[in-house]
C-alpha atoms as a PDB file:
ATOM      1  CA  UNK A   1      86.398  85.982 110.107  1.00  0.00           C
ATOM      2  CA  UNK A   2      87.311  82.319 111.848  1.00  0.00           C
ATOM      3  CA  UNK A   3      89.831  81.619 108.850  1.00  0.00           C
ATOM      4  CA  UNK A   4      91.388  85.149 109.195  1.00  0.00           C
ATOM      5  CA  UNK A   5      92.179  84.409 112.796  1.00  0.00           C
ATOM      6  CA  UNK A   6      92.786  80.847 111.768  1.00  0.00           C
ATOM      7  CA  UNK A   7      95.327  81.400 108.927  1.00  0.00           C
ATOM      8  CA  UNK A   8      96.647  85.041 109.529  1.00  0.00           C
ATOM      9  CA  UNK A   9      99.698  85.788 112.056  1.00  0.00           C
ATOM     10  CA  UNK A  10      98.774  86.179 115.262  1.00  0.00           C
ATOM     11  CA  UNK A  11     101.007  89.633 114.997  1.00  0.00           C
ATOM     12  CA  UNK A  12      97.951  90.995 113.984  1.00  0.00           C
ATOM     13  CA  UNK A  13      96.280  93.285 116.436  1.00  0.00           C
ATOM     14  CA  UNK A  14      93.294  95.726 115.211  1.00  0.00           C
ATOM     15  CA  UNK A  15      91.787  93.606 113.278  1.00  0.00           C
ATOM     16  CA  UNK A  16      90.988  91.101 116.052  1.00  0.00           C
ATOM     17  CA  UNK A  17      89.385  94.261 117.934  1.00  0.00           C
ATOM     18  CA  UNK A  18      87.540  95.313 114.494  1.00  0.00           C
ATOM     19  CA  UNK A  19      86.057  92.193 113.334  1.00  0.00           C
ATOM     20  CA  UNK A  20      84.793  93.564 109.776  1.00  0.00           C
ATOM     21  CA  UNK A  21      84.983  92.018 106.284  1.00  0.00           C
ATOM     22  CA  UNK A  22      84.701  94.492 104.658  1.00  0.00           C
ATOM     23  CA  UNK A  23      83.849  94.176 100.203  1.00  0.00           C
ATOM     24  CA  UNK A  24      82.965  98.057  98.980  1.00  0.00           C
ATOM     25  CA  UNK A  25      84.371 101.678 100.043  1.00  0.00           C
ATOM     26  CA  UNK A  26      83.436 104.764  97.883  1.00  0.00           C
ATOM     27  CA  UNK A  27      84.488 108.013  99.257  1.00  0.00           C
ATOM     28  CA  UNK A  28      84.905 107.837 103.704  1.00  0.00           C
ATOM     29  CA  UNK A  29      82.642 105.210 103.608  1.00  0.00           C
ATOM     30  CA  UNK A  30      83.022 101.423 103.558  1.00  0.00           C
ATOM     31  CA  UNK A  31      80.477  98.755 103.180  1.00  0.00           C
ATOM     32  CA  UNK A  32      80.974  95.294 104.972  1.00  0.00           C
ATOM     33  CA  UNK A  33      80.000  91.659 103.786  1.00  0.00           C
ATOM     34  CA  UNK A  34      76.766  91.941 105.539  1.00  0.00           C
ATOM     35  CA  UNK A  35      75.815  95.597 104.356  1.00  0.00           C
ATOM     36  CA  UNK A  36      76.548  97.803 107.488  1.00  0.00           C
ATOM     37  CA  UNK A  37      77.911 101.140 106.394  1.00  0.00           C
ATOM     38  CA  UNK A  38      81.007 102.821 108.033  1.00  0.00           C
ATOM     39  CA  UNK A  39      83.027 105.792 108.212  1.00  0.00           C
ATOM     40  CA  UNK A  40      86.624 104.632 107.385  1.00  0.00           C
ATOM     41  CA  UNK A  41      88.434 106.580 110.191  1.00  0.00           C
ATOM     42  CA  UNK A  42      91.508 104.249 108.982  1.00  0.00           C
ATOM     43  CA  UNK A  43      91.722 105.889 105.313  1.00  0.00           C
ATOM     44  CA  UNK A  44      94.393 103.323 104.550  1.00  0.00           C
ATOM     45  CA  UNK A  45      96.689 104.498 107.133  1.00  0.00           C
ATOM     46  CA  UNK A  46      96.543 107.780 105.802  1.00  0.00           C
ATOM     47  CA  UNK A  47      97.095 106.728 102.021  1.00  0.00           C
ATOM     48  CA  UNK A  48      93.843 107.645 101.139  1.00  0.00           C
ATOM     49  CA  UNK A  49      93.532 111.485 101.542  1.00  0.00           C
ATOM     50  CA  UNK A  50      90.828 111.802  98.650  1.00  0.00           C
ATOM     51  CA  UNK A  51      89.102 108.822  99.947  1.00  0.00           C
ATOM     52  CA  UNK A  52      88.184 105.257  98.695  1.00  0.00           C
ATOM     53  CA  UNK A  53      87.833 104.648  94.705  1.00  0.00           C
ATOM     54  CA  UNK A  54      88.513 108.216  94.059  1.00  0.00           C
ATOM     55  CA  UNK A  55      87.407 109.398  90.147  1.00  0.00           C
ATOM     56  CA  UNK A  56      90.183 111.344  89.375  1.00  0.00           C
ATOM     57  CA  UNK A  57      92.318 108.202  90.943  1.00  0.00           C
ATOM     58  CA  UNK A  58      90.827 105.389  89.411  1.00  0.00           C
ATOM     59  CA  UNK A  59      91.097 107.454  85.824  1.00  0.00           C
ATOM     60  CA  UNK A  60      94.786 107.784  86.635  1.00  0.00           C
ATOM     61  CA  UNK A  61      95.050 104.345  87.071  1.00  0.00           C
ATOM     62  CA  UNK A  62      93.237 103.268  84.049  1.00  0.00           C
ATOM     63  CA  UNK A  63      95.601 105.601  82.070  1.00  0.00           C
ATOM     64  CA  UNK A  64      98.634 103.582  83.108  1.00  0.00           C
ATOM     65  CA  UNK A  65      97.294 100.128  82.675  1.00  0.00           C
ATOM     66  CA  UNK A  66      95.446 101.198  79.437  1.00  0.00           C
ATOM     67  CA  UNK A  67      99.285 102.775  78.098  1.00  0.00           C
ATOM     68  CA  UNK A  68     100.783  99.384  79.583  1.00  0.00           C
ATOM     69  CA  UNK A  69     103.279 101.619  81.661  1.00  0.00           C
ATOM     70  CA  UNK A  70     105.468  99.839  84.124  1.00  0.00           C
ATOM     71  CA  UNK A  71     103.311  98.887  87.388  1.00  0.00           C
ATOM     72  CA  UNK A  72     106.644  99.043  89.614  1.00  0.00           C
ATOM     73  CA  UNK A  73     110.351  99.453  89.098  1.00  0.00           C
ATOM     74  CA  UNK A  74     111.680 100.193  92.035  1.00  0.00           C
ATOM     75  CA  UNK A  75     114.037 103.158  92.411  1.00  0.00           C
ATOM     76  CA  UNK A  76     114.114 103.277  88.002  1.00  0.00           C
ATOM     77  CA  UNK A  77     112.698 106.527  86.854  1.00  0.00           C
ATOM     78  CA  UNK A  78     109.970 106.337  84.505  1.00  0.00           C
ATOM     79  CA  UNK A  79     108.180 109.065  82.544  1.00  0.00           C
ATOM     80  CA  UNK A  80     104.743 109.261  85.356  1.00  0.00           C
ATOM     81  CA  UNK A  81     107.634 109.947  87.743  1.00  0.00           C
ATOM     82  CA  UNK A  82     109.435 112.106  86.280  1.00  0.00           C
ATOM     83  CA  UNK A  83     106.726 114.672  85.430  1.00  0.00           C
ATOM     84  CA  UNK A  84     105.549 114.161  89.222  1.00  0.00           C
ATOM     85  CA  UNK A  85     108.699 115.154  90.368  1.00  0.00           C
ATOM     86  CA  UNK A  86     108.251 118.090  87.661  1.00  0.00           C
ATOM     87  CA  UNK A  87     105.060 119.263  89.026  1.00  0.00           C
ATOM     88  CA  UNK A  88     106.220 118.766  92.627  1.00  0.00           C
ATOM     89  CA  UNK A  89     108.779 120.977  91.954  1.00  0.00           C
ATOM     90  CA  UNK A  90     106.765 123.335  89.948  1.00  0.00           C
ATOM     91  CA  UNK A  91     104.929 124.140  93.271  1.00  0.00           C
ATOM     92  CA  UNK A  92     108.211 124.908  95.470  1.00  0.00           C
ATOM     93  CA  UNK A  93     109.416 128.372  95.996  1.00  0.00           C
ATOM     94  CA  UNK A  94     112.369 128.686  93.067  1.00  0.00           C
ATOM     95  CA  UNK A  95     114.500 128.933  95.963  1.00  0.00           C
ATOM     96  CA  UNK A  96     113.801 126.116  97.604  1.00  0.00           C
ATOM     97  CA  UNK A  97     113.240 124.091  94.319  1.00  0.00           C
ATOM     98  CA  UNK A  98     117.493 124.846  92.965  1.00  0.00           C
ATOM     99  CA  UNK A  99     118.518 123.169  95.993  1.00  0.00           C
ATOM    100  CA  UNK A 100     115.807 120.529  96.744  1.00  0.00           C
ATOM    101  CA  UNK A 101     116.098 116.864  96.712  1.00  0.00           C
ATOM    102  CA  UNK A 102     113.265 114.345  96.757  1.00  0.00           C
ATOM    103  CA  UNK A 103     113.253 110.935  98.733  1.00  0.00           C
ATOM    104  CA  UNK A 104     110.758 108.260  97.581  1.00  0.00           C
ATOM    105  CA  UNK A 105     110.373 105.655 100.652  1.00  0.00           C
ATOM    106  CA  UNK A 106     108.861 102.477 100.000  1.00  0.00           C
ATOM    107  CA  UNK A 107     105.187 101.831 100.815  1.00  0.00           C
ATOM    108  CA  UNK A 108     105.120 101.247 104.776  1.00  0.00           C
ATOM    109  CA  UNK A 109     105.544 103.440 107.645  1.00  0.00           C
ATOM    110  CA  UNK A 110     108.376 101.963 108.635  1.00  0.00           C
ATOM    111  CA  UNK A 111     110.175 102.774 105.645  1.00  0.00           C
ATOM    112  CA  UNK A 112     109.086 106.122 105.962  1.00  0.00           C
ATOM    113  CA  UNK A 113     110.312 106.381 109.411  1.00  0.00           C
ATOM    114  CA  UNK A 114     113.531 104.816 108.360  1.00  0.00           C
ATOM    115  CA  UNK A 115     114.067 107.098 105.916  1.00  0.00           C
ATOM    116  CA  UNK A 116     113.138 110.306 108.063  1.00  0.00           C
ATOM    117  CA  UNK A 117     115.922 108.608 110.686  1.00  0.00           C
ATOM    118  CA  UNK A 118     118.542 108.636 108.035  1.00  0.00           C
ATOM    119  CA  UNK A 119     117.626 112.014 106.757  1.00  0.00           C
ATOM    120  CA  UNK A 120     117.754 113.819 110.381  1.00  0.00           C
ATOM    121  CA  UNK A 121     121.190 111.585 111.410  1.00  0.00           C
ATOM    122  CA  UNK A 122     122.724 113.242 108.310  1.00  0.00           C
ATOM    123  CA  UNK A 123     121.469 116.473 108.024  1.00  0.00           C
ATOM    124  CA  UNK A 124     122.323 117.161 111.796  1.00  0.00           C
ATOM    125  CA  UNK A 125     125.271 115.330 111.978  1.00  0.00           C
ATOM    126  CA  UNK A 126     123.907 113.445 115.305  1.00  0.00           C
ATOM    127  CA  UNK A 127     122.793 110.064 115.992  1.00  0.00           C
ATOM    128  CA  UNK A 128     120.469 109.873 119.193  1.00  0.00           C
ATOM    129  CA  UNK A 129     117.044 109.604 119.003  1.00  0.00           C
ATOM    130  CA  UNK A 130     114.445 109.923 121.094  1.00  0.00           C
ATOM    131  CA  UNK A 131     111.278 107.405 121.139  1.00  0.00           C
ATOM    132  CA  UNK A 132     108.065 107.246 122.610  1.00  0.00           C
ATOM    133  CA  UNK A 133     106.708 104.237 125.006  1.00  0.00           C
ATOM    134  CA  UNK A 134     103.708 102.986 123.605  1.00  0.00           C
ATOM    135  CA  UNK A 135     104.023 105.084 119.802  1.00  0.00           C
ATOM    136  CA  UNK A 136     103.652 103.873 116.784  1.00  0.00           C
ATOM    137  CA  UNK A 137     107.268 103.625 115.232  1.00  0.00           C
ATOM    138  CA  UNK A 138     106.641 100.595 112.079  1.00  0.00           C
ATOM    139  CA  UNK A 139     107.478  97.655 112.657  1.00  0.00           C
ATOM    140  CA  UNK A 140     111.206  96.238 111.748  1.00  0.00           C
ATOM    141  CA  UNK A 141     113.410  94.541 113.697  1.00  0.00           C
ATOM    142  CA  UNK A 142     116.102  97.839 113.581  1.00  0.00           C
END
């Protein structure tokens, strides 16, 4: 913990107030470097709806390295994607689904509230927004 706070930016701010190392997580629960067990109310910011080292995840994963698929190519469509934009459309209303578009933000909540900006700025044709004091918005400097 003193060479987080050492070497880490001082931008930081939870995990000064949760001092944890933490070095297992199966399911909601993580373990830290001195074997207390915890609920992870954090879940990864939300990226971890099925919870920590997830079976059906980690199978997933070990399909793609195993196939030596492409780890990350940006925006470039590969053929994991495609067939999850497939089965994501597969579950719309056929409606909904002729007329549908899907955005792919990057990996932060800022990007994702970037993107959600742009999307309501051109769908309604308007640009003000309203913020709240004290919310979480991301952090960029835009």
């Amino acid at each position: 913990m003193a060479r987080q706070n050492r070497q880490e930016s001082n931008a930081r701010s939870y995990p000064r107030r949760i001092p944890l190392a933490l070095k297992r997580a199966k399911g909601i629960h993580v373990e830290d470097v001195e074997g207390r067990r915890f609920i992870d109310c954090l879940a990864g910011a939300g990226t971890l709806a099925l919870g920590h080292n997830h079976p059906v995840i980690i199978e997933a994963i070990q399909q793609v390295i195993s196939d030596e698929l492409p780890l990350h190519t940006l925006d470039l469509t590969t053929p994991v994607k495609d067939q999850f934009v497939q089965d994501l459309f597969g579950l719309l209303p056929q409606q909904l689904a002729d007329d549908a578009k899907i955005q792919f933000c990057g990996p932060t909540g800022t990007d994702a509230v970037e993107a959600a900006l742009k999307l309501v700025r051109t769908a309604t044709g308007r640009s003000t927004v309203l913020s709240f004091q004290g919310g979480y918005h991301g952090m960029s400097q835009g």
